[in-house]
Protein backbone atom coordinates (compact mmCIF):
# COMPACT_ATOMS: atom_id res chain seq x y z
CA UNK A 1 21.16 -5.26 -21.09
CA UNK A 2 22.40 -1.79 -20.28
CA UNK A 3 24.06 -1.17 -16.73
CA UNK A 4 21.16 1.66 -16.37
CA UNK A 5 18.62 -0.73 -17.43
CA UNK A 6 19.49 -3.35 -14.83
CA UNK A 7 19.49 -1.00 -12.00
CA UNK A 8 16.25 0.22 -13.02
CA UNK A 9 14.83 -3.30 -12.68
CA UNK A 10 16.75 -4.08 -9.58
CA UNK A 11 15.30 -0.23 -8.03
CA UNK A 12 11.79 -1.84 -9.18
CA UNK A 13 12.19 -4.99 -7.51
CA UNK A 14 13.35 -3.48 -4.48
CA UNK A 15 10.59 -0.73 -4.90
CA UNK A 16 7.83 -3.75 -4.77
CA UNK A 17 9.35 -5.81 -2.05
CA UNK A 18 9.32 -2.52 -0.16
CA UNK A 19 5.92 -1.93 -0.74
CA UNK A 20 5.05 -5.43 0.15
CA UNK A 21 6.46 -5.76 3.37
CA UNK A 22 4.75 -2.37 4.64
CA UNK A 23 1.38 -3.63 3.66
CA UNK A 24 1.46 -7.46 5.19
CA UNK A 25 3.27 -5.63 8.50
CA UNK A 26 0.55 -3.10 8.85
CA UNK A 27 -2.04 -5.54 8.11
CA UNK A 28 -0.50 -8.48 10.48
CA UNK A 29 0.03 -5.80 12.94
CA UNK A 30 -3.23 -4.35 13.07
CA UNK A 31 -4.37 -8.13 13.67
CA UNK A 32 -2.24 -8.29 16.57
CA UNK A 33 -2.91 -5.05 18.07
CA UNK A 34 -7.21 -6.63 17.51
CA UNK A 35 -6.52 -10.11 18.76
CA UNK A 36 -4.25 -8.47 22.05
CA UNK A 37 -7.73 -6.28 23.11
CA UNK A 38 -7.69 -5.52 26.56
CA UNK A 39 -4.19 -7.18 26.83
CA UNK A 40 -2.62 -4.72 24.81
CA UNK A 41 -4.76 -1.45 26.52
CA UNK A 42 -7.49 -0.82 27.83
CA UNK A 43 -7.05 3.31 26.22
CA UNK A 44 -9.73 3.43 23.59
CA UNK A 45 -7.37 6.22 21.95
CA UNK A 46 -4.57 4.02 22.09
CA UNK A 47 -6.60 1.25 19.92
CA UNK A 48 -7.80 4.48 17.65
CA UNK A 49 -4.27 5.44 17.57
CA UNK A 50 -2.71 2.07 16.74
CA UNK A 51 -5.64 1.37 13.99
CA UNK A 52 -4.98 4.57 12.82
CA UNK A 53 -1.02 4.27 12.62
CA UNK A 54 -1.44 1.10 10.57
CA UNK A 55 -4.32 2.54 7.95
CA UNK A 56 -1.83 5.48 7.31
CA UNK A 57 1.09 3.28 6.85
CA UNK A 58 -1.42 1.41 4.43
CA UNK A 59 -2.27 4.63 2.37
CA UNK A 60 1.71 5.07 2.21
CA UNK A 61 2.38 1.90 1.00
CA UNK A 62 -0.37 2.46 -1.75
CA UNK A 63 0.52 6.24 -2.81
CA UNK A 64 4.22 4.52 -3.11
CA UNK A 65 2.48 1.97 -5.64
CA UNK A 66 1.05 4.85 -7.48
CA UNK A 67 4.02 6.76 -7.47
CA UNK A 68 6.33 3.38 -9.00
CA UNK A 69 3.89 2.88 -11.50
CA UNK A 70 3.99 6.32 -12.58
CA UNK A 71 7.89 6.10 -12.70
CA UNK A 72 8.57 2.31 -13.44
CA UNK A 73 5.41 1.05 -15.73
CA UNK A 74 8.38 0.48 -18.26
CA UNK A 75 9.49 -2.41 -16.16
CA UNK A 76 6.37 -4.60 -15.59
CA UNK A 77 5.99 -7.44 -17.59
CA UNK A 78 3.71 -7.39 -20.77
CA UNK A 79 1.72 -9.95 -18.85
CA UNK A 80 1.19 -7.98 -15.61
CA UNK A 81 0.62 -4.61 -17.83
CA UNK A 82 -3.46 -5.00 -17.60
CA UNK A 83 -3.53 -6.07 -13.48
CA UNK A 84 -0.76 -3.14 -12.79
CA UNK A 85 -2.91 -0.47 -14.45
CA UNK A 86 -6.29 -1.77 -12.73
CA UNK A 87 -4.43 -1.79 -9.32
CA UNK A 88 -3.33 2.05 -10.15
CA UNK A 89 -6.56 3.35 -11.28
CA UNK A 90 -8.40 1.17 -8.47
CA UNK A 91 -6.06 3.15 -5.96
CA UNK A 92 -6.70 6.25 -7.78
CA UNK A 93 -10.40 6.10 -7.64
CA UNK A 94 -10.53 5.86 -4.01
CA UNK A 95 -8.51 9.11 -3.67
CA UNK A 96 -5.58 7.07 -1.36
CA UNK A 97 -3.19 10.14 -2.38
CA UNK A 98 -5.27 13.14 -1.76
CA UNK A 99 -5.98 11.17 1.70
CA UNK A 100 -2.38 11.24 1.93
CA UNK A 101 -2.03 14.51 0.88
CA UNK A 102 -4.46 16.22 2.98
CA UNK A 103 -4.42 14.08 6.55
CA UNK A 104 -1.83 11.61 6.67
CA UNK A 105 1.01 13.54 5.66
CA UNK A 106 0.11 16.75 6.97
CA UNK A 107 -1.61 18.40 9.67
CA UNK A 108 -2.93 21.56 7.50
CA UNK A 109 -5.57 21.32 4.58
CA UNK A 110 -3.61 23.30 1.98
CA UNK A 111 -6.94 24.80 0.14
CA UNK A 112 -8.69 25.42 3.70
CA UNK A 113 -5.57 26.32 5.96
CA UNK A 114 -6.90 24.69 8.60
CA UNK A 115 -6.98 20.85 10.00
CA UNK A 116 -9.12 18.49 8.17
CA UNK A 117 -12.26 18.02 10.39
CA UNK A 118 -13.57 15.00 11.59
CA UNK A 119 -16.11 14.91 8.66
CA UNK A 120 -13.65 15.11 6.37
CA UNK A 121 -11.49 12.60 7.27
CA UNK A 122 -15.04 10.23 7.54
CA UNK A 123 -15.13 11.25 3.83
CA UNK A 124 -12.04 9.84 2.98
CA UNK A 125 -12.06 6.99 5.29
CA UNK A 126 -15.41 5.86 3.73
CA UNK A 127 -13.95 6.51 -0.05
CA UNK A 128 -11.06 4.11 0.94
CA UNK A 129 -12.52 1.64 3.30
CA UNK A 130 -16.32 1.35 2.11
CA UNK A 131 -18.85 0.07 4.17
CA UNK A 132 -16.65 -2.85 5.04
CA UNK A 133 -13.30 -1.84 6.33
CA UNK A 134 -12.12 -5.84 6.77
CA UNK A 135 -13.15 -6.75 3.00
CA UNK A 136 -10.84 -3.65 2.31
CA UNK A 137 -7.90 -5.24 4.65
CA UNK A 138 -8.42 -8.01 2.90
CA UNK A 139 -8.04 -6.95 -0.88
CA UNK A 140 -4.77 -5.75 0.08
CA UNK A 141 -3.60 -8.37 2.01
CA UNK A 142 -5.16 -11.79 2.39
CA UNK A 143 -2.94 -14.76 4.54
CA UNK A 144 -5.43 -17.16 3.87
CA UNK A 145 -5.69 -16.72 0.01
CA UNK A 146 -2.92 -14.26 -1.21
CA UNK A 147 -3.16 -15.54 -4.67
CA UNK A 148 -2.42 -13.23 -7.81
CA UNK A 149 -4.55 -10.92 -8.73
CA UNK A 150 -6.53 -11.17 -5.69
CA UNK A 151 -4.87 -9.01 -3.54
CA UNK A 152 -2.78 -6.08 -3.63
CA UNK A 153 0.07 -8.32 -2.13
CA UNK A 154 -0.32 -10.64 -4.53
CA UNK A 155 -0.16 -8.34 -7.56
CA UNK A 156 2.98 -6.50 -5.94
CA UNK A 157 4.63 -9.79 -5.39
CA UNK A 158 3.80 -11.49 -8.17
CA UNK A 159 5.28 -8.71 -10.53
CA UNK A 160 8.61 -8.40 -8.31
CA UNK A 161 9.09 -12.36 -8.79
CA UNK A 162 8.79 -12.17 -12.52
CA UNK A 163 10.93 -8.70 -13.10
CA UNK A 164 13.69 -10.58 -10.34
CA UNK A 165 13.52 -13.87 -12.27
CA UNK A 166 13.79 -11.88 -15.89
CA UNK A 167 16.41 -10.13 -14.71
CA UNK A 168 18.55 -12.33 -13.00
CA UNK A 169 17.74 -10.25 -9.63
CA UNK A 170 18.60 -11.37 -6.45
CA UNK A 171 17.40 -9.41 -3.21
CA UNK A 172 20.87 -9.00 -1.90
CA UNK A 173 21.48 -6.92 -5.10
CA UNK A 174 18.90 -4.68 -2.74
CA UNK A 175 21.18 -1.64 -1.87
């Protein structure tokens, strides 16, 4: 194998694990900010805000998965080919990038020039999360039962471990 090659599966390793570790902290976070309640604050914005902080770092993480698969597809296993493409079109479907795009990246809608309003971001938030925002926590990220291709986790994990064990990868060949 090519030098270029190998870096290119050690980048998409690294590229997963990152992607990995932001979604179980954000969701383990967000379950320690819930289980703390009135220990943490008793500020209803600070809950919103902390909720909020780990949703966005959520839609991040996934608009980073879209953004590998768009640039790394040529690196995931023949056998993960089918799960990698669902994940990408399931995150695509539920419009995680324009959410990034227009709110969580930005404060300005570019095609109003103005903030997104409270409606709006409802809109989104209901695209992404459904009508139940913990079966949504849990299809990325799952403890209990993070088994492949249940979760997002799992998927991401599961298709780091196999290019890393192809490729003779070890995670301190992480940069």
């Amino acid at each position: 194998m090519s030098f270029k090659m190998r870096s290119k599966f050690v980048d998409a390793s690294n590229i997963l694990n990152q992607i990995a570790l932001d979604l179980i902290v954000s969701i383990e976070a967000r379950k320690h900010f819930k289980e703390m309640g009135d220990g943490l604050t008793k500020n209803v914005q600070v809950r919103i805000g902390l909720n909020r902080m780990c949703l966005f770092q959520i839609i991040l993480a996934l608009n980073k998965y879209m953004e590998f698969y768009g640039n790394y597809k040529d690196t995931i296993p023949a056998k993960f080919q089918d799960e990698s493409r669902s994940l990408f079109q399931k995150i695509k479907q539920k419009e995680i990038n324009k959410f990034r795009n227009k709110f969580v990246g930005h404060i300005i809608n570019n095609d109003t020039k103005r903030p997104l309003s409270k409606e709006e971001y409802d809109h989104f938030a209901n695209k992404i999360l459904g009508k139940n925002p913990e079966a949504f926590l849990k299809w990325i990220y799952d403890a209990g039962n993070n088994s492949f291709p249940n979760t997002v986790v799992a998927i991401v994990e599961t298709m780091r471990d196999e290019i890393m064990g192809a490729n003779k990868i070890d995670k301190s060949d992480f940069a």
